[in-house]
Protein backbone atom coordinates (compact mmCIF):
# COMPACT_ATOMS: atom_id res chain seq x y z
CA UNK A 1 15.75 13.92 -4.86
CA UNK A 2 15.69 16.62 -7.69
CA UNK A 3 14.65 20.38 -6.34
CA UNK A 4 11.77 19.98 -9.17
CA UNK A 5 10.05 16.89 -7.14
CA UNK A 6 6.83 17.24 -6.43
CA UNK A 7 6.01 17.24 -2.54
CA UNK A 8 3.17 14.26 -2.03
CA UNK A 9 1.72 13.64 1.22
CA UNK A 10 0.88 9.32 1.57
CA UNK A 11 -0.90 8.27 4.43
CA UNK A 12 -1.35 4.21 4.57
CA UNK A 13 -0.05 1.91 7.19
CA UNK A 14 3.23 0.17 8.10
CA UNK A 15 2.81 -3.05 5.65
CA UNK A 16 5.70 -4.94 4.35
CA UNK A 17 4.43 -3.68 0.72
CA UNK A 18 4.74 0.14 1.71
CA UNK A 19 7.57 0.25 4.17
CA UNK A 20 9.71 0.50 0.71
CA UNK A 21 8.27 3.62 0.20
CA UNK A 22 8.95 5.07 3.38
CA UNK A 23 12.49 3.66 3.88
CA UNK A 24 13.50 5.22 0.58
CA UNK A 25 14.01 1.59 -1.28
CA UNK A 26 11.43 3.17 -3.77
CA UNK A 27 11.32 6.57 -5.17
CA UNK A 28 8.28 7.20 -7.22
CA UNK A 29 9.84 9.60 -10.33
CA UNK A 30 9.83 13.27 -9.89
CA UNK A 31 8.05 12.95 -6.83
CA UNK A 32 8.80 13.72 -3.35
CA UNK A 33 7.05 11.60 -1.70
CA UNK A 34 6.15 12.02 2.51
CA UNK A 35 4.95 8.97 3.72
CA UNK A 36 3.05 8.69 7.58
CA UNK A 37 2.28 5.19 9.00
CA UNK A 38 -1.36 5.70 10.37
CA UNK A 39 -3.91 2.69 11.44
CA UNK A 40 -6.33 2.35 8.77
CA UNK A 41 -9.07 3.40 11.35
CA UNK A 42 -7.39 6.36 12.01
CA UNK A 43 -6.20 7.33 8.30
CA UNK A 44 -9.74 6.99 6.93
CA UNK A 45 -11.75 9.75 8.94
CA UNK A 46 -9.31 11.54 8.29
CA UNK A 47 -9.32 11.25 4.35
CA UNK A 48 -12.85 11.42 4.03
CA UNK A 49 -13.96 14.27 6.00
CA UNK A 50 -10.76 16.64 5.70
CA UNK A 51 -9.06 15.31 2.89
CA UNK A 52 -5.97 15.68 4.88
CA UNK A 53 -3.58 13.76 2.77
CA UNK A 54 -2.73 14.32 -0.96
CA UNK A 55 -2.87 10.39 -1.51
CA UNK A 56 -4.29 7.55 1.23
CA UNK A 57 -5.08 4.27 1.50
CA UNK A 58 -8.73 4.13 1.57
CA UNK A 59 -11.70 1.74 2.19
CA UNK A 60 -12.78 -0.05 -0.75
CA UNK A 61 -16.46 -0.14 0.19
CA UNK A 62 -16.28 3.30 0.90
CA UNK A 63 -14.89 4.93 -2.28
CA UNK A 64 -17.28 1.95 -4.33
CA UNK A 65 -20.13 3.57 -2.37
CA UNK A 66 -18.60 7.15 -2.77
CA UNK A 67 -18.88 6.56 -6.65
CA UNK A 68 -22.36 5.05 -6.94
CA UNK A 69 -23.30 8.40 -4.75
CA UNK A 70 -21.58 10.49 -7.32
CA UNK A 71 -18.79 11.95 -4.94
CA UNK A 72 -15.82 12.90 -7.05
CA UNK A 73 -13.47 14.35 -4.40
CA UNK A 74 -11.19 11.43 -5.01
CA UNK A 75 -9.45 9.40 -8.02
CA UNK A 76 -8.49 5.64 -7.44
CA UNK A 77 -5.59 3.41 -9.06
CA UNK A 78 -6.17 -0.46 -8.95
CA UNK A 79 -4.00 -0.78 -6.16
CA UNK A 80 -4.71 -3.66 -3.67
CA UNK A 81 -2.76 -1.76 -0.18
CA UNK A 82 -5.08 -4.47 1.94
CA UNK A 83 -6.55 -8.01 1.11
CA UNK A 84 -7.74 -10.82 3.51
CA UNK A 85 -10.57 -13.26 3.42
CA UNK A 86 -13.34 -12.72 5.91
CA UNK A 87 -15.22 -15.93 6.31
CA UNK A 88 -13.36 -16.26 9.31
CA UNK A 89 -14.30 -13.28 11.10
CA UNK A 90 -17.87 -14.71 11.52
CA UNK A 91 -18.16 -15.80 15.08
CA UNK A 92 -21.51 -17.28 17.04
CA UNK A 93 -22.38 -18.35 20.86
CA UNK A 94 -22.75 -21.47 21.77
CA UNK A 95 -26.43 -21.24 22.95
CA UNK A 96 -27.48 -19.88 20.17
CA UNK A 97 -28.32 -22.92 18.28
CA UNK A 98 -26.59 -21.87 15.03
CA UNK A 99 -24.56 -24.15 13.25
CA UNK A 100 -24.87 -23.60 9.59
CA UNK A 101 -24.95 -20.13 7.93
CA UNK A 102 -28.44 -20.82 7.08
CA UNK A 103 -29.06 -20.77 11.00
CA UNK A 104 -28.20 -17.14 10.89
CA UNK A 105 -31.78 -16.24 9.40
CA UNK A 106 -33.95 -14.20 12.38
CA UNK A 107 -31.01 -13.70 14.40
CA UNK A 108 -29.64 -10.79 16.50
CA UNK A 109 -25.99 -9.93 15.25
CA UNK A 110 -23.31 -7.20 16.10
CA UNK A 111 -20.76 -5.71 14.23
CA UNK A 112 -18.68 -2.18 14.42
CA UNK A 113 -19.31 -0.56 10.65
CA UNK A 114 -22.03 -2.03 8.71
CA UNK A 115 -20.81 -0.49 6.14
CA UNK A 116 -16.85 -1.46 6.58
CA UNK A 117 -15.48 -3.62 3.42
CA UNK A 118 -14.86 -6.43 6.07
CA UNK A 119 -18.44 -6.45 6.58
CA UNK A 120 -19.86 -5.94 3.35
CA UNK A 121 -17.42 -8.53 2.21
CA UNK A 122 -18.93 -10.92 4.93
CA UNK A 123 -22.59 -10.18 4.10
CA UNK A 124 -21.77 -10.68 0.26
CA UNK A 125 -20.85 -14.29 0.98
CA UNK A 126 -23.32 -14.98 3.31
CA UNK A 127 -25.95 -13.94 0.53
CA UNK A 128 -24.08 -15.44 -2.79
CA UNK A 129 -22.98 -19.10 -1.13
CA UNK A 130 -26.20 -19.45 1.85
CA UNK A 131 -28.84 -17.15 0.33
CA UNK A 132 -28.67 -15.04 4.05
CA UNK A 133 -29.49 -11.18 3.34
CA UNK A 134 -28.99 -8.67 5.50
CA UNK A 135 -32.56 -8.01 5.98
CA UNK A 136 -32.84 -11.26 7.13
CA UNK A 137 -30.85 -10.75 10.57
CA UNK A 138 -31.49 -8.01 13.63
CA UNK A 139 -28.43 -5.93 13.62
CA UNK A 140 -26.79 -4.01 16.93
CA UNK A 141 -24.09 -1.49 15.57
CA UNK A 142 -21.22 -0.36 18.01
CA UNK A 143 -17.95 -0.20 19.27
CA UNK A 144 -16.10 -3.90 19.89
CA UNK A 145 -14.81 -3.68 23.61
CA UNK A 146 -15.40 0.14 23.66
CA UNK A 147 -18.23 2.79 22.68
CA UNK A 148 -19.33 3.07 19.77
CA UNK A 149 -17.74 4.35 16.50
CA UNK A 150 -19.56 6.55 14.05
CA UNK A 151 -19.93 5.57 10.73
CA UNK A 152 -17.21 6.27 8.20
CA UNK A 153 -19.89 7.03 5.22
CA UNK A 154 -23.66 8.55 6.35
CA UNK A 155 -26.32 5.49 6.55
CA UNK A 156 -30.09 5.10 5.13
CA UNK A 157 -30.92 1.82 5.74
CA UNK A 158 -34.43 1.59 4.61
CA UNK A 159 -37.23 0.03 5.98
CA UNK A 160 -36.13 -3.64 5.84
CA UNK A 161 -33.33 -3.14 7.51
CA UNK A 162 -33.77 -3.57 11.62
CA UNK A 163 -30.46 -1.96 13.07
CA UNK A 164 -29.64 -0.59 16.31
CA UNK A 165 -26.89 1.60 17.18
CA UNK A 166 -26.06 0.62 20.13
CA UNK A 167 -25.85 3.43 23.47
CA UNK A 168 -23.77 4.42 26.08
CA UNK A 169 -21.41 2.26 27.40
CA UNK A 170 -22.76 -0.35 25.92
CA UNK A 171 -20.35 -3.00 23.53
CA UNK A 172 -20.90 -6.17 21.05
CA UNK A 173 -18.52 -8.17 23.68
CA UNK A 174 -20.51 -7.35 26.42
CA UNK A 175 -23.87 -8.21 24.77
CA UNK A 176 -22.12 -11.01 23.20
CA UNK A 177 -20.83 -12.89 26.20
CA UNK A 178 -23.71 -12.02 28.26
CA UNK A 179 -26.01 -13.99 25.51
CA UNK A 180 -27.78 -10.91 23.96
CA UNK A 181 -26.06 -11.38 20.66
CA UNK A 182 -26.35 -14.73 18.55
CA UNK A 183 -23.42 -13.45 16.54
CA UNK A 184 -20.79 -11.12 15.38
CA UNK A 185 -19.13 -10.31 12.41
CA UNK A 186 -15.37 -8.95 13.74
CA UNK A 187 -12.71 -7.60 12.16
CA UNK A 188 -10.73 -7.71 15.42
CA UNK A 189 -11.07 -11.30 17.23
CA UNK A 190 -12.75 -11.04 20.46
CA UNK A 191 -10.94 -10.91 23.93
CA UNK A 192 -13.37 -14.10 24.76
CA UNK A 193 -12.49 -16.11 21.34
CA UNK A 194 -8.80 -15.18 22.33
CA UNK A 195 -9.10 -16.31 25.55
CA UNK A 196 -10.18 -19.72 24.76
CA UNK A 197 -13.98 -18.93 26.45
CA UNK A 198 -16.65 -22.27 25.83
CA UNK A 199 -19.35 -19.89 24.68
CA UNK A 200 -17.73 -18.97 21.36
CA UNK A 201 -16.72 -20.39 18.45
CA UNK A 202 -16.34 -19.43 14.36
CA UNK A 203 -19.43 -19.80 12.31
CA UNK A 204 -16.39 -21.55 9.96
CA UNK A 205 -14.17 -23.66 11.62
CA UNK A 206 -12.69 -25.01 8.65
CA UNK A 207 -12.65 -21.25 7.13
CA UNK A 208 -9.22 -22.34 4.96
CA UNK A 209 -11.23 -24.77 2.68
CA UNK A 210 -14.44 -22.15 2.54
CA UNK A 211 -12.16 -19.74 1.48
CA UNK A 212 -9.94 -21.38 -1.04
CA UNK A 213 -13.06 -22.97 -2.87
CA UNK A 214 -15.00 -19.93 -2.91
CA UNK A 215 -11.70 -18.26 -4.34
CA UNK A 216 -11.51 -21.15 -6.67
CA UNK A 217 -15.61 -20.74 -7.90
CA UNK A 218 -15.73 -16.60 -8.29
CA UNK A 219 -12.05 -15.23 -8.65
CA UNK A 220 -12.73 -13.16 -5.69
CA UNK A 221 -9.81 -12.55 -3.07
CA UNK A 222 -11.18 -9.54 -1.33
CA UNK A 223 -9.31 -6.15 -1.68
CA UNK A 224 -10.00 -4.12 1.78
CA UNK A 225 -8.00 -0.93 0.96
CA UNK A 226 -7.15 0.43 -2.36
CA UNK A 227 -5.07 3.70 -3.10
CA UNK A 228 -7.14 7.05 -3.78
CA UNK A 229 -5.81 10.89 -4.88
CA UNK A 230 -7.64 13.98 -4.10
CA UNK A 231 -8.93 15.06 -7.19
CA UNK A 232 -7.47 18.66 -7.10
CA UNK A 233 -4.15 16.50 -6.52
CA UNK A 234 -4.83 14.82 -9.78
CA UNK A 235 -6.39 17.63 -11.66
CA UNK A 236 -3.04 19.63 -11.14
CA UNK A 237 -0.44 17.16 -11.76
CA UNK A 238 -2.40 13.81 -13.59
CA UNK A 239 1.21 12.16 -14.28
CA UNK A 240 1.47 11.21 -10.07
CA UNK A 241 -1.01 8.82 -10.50
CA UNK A 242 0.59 6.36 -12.67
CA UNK A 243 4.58 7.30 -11.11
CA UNK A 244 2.28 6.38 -7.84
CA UNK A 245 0.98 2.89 -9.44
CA UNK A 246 4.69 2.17 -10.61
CA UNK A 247 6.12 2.76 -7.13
CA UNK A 248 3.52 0.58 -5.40
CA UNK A 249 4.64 -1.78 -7.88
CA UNK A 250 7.93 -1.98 -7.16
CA UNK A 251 7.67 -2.02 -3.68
CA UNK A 252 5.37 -5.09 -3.89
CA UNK A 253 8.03 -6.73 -5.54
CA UNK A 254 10.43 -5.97 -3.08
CA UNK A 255 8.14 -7.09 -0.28
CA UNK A 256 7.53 -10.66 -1.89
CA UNK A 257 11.46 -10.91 -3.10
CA UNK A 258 11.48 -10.67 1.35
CA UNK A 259 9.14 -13.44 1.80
CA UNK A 260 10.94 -15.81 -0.16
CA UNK A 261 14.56 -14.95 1.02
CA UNK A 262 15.52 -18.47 2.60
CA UNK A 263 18.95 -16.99 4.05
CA UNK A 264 17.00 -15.66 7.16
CA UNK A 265 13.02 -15.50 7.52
CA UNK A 266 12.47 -11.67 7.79
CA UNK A 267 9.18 -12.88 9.17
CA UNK A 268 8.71 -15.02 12.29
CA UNK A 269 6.73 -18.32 11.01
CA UNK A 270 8.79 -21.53 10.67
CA UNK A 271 7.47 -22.79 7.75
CA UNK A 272 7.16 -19.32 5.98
CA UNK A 273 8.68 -20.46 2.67
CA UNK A 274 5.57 -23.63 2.72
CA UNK A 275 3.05 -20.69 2.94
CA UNK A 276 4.61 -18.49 0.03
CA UNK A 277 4.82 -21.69 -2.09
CA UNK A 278 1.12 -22.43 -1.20
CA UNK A 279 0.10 -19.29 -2.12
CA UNK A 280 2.11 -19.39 -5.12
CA UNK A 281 0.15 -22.36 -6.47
CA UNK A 282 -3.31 -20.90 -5.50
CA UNK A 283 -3.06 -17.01 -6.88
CA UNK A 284 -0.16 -17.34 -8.75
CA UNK A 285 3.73 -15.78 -9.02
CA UNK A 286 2.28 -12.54 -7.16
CA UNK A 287 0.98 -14.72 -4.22
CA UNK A 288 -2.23 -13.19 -4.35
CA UNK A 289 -0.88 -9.70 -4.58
CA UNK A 290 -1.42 -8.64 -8.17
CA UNK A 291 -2.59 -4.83 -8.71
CA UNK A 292 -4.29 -3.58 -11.82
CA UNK A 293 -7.74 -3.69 -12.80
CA UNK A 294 -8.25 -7.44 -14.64
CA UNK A 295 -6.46 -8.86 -12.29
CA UNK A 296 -8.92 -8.03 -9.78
CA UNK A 297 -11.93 -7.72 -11.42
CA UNK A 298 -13.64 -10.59 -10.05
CA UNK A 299 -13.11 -8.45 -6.45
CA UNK A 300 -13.64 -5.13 -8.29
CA UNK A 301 -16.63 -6.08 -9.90
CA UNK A 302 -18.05 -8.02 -6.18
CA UNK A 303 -17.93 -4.64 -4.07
CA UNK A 304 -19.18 -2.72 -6.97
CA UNK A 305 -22.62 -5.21 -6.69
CA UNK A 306 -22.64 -5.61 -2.69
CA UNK A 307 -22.23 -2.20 -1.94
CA UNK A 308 -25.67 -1.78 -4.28
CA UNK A 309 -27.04 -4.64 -3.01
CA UNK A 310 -26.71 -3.53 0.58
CA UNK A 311 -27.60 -0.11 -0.19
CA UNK A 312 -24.85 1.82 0.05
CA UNK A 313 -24.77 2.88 -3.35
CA UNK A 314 -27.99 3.66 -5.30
CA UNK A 315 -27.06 1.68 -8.55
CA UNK A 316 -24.07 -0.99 -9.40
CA UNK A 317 -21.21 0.16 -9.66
CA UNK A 318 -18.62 -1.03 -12.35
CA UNK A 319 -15.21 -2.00 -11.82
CA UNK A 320 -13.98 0.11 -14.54
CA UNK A 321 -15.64 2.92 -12.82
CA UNK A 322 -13.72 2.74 -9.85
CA UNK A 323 -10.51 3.43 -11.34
CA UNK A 324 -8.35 6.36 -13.11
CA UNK A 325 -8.68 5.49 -17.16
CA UNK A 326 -5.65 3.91 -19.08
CA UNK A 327 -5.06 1.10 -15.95
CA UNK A 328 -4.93 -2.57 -16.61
């Protein structure tokens, strides 16, 4: 690395798409870049109320949200670090009588951050495809299988919102199994969907199909994480963010060069090749892993309307706002 490199602090977690940054595969020009693998739940407190890193990986929902506020204390690149569809994260008891989205109207359901993309994500469908608001459900916030977590962003949910934050020991599992919750909307999957209990089931069973036609009607894959600066990083030296976008990249490249290496599967599932080719017909050569802003701006432009929709944001906010000018 030349002496003249600039030291950059990254924070974002071990994915197959950043490990070529920290294994030194990828070396984003003139700077020297200091990568730490953190859990996305642990990175993103840490971001947002220190600003300990120079560059993280960041909740979408929370910068989209941070923007419609008018925070500037960070700069974004259309960089998609995290994507996964969520209609399959939607879980409900079996006594609850629910078996349609629809049935979800007047009911009493948990999740851990209301305001998590995951869960703005999953409220977004439920209102676009089923016409199910969030007003229309009684919400219990708190910790999965332990107490509580805080929220990452300060909340004002209005009067037509009925949420509890849930006390104490208190958890969405336990209410959940013990029939005080009708359903959940989980990042994580439950101990008691893992451990094959009768009382729980997805709201989705056949979540593949949901997912591909509803990728199929709006363009939207959702984007959970994207990559944000400080903006006294980018203030002093506005060339990193674009050297930054190049590296990512790369590395993405790298990462899907992996996938499709039929020497030895670098990745244990059997038929790992039939998934990359499936992918490769749905989203394309990038197997849904294109960055840049048009791209993505069926995804952009959904968080930019849920997270004013659900409000977190006072006004809309535009996908072209989100990001650093002179992206594509």
């Amino acid at each position: 690395m030349p002496l003249s490199a600039l030291p950059i602090t990254l924070a974002c977690w071990d994915y197959d798409r950043t490990r070529p940054l920290a294994d030194g595969r990828v070396r984003p020009e003139g700077i020297d870049l200091d990568v730490t693998f953190l859990r996305p739940r642990e990175i993103f407190p840490r971001m947002l109320d220190e600003g300990a890193f120079d560059v993280s990986e960041l909740s979408l929902a929370s910068y989209a949200s941070l923007i419609g506020r008018g925070d500037e204390r960070f700069v974004a690149v259309p960089i998609v670090v995290s994507r996964i569809f969520r209609h399959s994260c939607i879980y409900v008891h079996r006594d609850s009588g629910i078996e349609r989205p629809e049935d979800l109207r007047g009911r009493r359901v948990g999740t851990t951050q209301f305001a998590s993309t995951a869960a703005v994500f999953m409220k977004g469908l439920l209102s676009d495809d089923f016409g199910v608001r969030q007003e229309d459900m009684h919400w219990s916030i708190g910790g999965l299988s332990a107490p509580t977590q805080r929220p990452l962003i300060p909340l004002d949910p209005g009067p037509d919102l009925d949420i509890r934050f849930l006390e104490g020991s208190e958890t969405l599992e336990g209410m959940f199994d013990a029939g005080r919750l009708d359903a959940l909307l989980s990042i994580y999957m439950p101990r008691s969907f893992l451990e094959g209990r009768p009382w729980i089931r997805r709201l989705l069973p056949d979540y593949r199909a949901v997912e591909e036609d509803w990728f199929r009607r709006t363009g939207i894959m959702p984007i959970m994480h994207t990559l944000v600066l400080r903006r006294d990083v980018h203030e002093s030296a506005p060339w990193v963010a674009q050297r930054l976008y190049d590296a990512f990249e790369r590395a993405t490249e790298l990462a899907l060069e992996d996938l499709y290496d039929s020497d030895a599967l670098r990745v244990s599932l059997p038929w790992l090749l039939h998934h990359v080719e499936e992918s490769r017909a749905l989203f394309g050569d990038r197997s849904g892993w294109p960055h840049g802003l048009e791209a993505n701006r069926p995804t952009w432009e959904a968080i930019g309307r849920y997270v004013h929709e659900q409000g977190l944001s006072p006004r809309p906010v535009q996908a072209d706002e989100l990001f650093l000018p002179g992206f594509v």
